[in-house]
N, C-alpha and C. Protein backbone atom coordinates (compact mmCIF):
# COMPACT_ATOMS: atom_id res chain seq x y z
N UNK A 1 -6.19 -5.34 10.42
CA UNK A 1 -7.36 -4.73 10.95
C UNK A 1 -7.47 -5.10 12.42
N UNK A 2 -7.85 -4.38 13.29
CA UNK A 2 -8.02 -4.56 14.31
C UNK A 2 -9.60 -4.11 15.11
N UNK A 3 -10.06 -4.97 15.76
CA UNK A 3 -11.44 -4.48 16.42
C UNK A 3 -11.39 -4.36 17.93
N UNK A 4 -11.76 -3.38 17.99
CA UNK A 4 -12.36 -3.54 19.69
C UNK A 4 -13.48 -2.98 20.18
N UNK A 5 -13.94 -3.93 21.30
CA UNK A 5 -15.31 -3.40 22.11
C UNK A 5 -15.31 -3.09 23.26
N UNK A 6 -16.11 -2.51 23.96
CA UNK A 6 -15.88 -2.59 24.99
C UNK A 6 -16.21 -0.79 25.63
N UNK A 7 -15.96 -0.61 26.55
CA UNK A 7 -15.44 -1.30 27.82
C UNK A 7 -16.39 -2.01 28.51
N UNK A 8 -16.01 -2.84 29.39
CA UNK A 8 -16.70 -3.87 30.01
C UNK A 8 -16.49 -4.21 31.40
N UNK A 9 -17.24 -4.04 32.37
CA UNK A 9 -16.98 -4.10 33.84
C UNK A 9 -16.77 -2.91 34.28
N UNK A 10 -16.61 -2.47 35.73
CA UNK A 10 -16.72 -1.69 36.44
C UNK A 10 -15.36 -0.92 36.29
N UNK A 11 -15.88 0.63 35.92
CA UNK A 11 -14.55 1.62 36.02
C UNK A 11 -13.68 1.66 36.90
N UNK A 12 -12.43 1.71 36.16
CA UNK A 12 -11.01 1.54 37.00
C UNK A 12 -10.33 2.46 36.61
N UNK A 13 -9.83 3.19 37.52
CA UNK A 13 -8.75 4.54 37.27
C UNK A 13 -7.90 4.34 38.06
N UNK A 14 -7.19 3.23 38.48
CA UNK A 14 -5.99 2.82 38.77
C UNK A 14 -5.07 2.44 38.07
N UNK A 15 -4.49 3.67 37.45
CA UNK A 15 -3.96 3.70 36.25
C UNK A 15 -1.82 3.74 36.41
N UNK A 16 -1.84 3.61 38.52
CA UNK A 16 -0.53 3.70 38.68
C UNK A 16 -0.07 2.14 39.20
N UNK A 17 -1.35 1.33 39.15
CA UNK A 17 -0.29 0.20 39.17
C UNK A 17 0.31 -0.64 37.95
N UNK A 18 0.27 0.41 36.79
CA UNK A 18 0.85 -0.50 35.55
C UNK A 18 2.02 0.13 35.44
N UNK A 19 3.20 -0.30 34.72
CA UNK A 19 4.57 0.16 34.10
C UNK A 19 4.47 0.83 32.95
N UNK A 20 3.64 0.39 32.38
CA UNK A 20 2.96 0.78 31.11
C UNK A 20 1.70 0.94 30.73
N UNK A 21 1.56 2.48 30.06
CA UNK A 21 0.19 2.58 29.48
C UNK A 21 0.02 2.80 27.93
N UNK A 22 -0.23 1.63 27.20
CA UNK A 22 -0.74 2.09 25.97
C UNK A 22 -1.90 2.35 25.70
N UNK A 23 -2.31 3.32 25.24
CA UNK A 23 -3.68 4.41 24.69
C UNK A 23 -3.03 4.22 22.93
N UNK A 24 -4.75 3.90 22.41
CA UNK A 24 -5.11 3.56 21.03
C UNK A 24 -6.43 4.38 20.54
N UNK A 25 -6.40 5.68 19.92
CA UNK A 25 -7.35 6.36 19.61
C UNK A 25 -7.48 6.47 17.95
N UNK A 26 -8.68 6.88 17.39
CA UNK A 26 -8.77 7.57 16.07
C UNK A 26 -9.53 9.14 16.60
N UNK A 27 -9.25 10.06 15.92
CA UNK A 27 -10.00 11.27 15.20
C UNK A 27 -10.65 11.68 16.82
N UNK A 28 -11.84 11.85 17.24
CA UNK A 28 -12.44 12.78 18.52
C UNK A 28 -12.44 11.58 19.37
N UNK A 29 -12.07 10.43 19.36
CA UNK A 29 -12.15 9.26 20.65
C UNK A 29 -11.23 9.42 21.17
N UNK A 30 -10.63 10.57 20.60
CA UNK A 30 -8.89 10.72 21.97
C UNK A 30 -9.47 11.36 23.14
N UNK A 31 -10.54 11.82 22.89
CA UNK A 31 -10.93 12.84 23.94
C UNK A 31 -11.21 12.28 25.60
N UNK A 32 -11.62 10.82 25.63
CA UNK A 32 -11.68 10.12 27.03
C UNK A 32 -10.02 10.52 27.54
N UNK A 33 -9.26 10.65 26.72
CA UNK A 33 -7.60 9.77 27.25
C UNK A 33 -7.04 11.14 27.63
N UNK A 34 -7.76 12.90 27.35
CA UNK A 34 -7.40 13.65 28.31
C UNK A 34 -7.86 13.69 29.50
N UNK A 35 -8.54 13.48 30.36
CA UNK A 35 -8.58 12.99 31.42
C UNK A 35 -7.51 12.13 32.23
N UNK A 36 -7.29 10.83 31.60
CA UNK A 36 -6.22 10.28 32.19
C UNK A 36 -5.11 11.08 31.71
N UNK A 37 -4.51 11.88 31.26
CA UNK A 37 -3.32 12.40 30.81
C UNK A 37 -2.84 13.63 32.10
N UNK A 38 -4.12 14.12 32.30
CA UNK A 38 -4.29 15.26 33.40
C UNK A 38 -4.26 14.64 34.72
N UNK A 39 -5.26 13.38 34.96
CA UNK A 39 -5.13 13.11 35.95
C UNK A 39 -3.30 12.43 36.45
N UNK A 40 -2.70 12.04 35.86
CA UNK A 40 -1.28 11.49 35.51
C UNK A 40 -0.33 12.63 35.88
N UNK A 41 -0.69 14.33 35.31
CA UNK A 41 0.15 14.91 35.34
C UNK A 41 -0.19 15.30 36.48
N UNK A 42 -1.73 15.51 37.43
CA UNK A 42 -1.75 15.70 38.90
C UNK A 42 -1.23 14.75 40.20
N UNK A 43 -1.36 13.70 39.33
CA UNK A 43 -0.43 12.85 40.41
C UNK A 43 0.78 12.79 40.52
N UNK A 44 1.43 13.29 39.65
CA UNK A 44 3.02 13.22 39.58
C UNK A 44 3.50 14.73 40.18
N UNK A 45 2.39 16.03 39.99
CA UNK A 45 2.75 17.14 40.83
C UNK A 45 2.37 17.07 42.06
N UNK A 46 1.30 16.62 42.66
CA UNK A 46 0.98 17.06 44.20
C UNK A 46 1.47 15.41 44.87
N UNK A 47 1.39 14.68 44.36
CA UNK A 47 1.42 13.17 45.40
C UNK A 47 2.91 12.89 44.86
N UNK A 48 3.97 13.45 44.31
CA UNK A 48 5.26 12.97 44.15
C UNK A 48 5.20 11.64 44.02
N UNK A 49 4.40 10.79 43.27
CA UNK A 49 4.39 9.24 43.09
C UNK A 49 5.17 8.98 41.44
N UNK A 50 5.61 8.01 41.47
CA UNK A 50 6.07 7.41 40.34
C UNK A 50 4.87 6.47 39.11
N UNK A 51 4.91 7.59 38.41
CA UNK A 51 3.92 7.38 37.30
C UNK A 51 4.30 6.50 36.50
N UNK A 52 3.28 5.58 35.39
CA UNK A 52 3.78 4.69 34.51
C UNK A 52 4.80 5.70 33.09
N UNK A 53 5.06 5.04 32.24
CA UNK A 53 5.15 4.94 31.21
C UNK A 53 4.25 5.59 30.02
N UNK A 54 3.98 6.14 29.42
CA UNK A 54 3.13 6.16 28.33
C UNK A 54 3.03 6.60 27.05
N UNK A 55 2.40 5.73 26.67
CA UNK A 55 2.78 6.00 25.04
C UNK A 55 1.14 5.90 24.59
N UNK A 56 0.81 6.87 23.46
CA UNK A 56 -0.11 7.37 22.65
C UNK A 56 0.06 7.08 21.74
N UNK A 57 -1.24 6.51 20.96
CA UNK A 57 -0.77 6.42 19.54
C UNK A 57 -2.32 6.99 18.72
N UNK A 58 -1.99 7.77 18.05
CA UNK A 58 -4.01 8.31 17.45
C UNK A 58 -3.24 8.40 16.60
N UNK A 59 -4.46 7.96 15.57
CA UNK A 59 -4.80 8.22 14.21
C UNK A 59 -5.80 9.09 13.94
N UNK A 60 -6.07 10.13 12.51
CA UNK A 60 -6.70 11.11 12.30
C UNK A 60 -6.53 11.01 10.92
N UNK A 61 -7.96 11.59 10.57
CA UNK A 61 -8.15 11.75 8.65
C UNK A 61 -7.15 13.10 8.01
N UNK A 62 -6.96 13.73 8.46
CA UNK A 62 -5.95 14.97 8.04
C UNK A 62 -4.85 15.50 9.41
N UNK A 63 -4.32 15.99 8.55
CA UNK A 63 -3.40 16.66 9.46
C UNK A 63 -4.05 17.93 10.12
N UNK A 64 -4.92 18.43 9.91
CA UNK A 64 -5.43 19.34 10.67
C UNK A 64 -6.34 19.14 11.69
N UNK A 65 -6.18 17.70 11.61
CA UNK A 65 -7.14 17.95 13.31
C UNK A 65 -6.00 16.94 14.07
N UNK A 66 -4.47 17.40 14.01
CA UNK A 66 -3.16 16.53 14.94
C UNK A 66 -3.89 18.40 15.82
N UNK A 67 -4.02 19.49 15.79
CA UNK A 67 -4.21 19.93 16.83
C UNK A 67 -4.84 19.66 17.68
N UNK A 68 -5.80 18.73 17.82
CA UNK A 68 -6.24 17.86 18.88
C UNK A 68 -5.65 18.00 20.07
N UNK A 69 -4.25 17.22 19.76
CA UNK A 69 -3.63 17.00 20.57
C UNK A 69 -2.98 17.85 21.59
N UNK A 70 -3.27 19.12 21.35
CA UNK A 70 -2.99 20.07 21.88
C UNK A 70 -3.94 20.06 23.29
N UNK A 71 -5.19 19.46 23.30
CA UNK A 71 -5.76 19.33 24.59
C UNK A 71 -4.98 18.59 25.56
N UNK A 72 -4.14 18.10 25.29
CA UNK A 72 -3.06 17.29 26.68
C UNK A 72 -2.16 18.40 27.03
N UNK A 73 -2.17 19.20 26.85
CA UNK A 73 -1.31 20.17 27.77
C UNK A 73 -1.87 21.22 28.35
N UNK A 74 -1.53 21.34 29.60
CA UNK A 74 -2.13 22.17 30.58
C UNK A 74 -3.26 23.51 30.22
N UNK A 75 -4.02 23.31 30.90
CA UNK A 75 -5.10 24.68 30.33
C UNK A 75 -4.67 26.12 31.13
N UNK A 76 -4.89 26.94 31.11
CA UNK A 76 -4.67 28.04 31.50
C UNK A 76 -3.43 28.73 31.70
N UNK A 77 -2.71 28.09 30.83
CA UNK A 77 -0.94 28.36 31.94
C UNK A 77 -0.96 27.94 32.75
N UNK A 78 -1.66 26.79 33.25
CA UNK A 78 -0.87 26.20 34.49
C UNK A 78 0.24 25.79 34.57
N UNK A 79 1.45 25.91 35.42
CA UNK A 79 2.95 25.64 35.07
C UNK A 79 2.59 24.24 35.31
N UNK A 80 3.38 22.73 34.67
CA UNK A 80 3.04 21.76 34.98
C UNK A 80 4.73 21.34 34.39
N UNK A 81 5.40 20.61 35.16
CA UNK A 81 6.72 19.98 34.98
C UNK A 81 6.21 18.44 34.10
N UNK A 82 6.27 18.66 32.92
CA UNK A 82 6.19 17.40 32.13
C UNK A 82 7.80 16.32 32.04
N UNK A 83 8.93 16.89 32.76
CA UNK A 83 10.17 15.94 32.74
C UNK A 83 9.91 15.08 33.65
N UNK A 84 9.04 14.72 34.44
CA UNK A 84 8.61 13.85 35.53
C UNK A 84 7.75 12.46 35.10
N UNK A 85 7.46 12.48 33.57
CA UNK A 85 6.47 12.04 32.60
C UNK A 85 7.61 11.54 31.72
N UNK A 86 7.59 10.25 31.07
CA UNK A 86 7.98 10.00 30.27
C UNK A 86 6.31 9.72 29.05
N UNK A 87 6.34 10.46 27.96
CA UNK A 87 5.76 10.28 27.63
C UNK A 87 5.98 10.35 25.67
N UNK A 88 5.33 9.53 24.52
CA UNK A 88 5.92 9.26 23.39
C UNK A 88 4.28 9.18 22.85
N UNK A 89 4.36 10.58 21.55
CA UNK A 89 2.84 10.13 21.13
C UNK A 89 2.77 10.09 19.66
N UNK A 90 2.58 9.20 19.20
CA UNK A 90 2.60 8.80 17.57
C UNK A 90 1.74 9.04 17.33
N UNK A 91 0.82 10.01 16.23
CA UNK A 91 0.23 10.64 15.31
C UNK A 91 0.43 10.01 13.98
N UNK A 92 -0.92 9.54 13.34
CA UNK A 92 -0.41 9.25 11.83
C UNK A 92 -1.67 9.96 11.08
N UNK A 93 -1.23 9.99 10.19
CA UNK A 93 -2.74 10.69 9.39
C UNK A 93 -2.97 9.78 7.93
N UNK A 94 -4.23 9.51 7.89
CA UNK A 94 -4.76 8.42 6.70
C UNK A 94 -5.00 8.77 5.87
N UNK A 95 -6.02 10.01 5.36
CA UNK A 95 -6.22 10.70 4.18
C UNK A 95 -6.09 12.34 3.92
N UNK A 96 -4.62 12.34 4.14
CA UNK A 96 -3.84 13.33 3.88
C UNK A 96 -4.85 14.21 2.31
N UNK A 97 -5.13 15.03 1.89
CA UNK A 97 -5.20 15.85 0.54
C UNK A 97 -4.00 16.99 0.67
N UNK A 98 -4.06 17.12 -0.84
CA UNK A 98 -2.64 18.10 -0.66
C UNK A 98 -2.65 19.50 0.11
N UNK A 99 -1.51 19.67 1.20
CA UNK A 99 -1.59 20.49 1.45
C UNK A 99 -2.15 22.22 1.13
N UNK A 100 -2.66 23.10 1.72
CA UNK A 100 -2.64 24.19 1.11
C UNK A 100 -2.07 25.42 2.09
N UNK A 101 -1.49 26.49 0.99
CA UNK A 101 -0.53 27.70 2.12
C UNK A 101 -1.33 27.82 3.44
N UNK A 102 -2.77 27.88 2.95
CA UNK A 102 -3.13 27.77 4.96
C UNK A 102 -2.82 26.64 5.86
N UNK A 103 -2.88 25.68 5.00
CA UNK A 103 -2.21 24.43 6.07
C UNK A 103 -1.15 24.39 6.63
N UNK A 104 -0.71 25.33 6.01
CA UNK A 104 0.78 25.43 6.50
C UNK A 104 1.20 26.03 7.89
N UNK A 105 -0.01 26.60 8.47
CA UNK A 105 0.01 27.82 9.22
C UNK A 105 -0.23 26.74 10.67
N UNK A 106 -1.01 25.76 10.36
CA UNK A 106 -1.59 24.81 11.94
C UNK A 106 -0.19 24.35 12.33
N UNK A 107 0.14 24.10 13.60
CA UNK A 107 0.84 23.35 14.03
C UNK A 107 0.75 22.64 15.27
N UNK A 108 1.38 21.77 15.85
CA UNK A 108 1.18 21.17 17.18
C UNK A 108 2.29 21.20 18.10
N UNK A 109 1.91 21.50 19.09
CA UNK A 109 3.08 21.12 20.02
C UNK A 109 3.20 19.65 20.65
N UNK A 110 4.23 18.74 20.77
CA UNK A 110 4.36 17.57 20.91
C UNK A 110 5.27 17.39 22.55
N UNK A 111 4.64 17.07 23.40
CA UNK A 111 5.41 17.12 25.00
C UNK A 111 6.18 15.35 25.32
N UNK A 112 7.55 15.69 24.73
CA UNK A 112 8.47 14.25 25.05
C UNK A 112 9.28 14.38 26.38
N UNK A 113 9.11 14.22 27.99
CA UNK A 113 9.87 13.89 29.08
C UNK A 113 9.94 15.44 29.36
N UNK A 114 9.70 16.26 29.25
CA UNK A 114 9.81 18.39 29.43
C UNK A 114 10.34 18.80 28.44
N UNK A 115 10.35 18.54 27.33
CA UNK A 115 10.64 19.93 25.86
C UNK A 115 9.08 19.50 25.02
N UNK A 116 9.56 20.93 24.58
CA UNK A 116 8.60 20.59 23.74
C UNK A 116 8.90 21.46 22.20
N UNK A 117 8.57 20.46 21.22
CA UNK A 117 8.79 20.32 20.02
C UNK A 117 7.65 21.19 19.06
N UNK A 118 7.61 22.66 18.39
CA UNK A 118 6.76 22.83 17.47
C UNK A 118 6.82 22.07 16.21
N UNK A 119 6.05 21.52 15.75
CA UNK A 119 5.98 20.60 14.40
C UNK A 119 4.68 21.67 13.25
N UNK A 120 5.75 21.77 12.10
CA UNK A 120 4.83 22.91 11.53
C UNK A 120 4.26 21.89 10.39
């Protein structure tokens, strides 16, 4: 089990002097960590700077809300070069019920370093 509180002290979005960023979400608390995901992918297109590392890891009660995750990739068609990003996001789901033929239909797209992976 793990707990945490927080945050505590004055906001910091200096998020390029680490090597590494690990992000720890459940279910709709992923939603702070698009922000930093966007802001990450604007700094690596207009300021050509060398971005950290990052790795994601959320947890979720079903598999139908891993489309979530679909909010980390660009809105509108914006073209955005994700090979500039190393990035790795682990998804687990806790109380799976058995699938049904409509479940079958959701899927996610998953963005590892510029490909991207449909997972049905």
């Amino acid at each position: 089990m793990i707990k945490s509180e927080g945050p505590y002290g004055p906001i910091s979005t200096n998020f390029l002097r680490h090597d590494i960023l690990v992000m720890v979400s459940g279910g709709s608390g992923i939603t702070p960590f698009i922000s930093i995901f966007r802001e990450l992918f604007f700094t690596v297109e207009t300021l050509k700077c060398k971005t950290p590392k990052i790795l994601m890891i959320s947890v979720f009660k079903d598999s139908f809300d891993l489309i979530m995750l679909e909010l980390f990739l660009p809105t509108s068609g914006a073209p955005m070069d994700f090979s500039k990003l190393e990035i790795q996001i682990e998804a687990y789901v806790t109380r799976e019920k058995q699938p049904t033929i409509d479940d079958k239909k959701q899927h996610v797209v998953w963005v590892f370093g510029g490909t991207r992976k449909k997972m049905q």
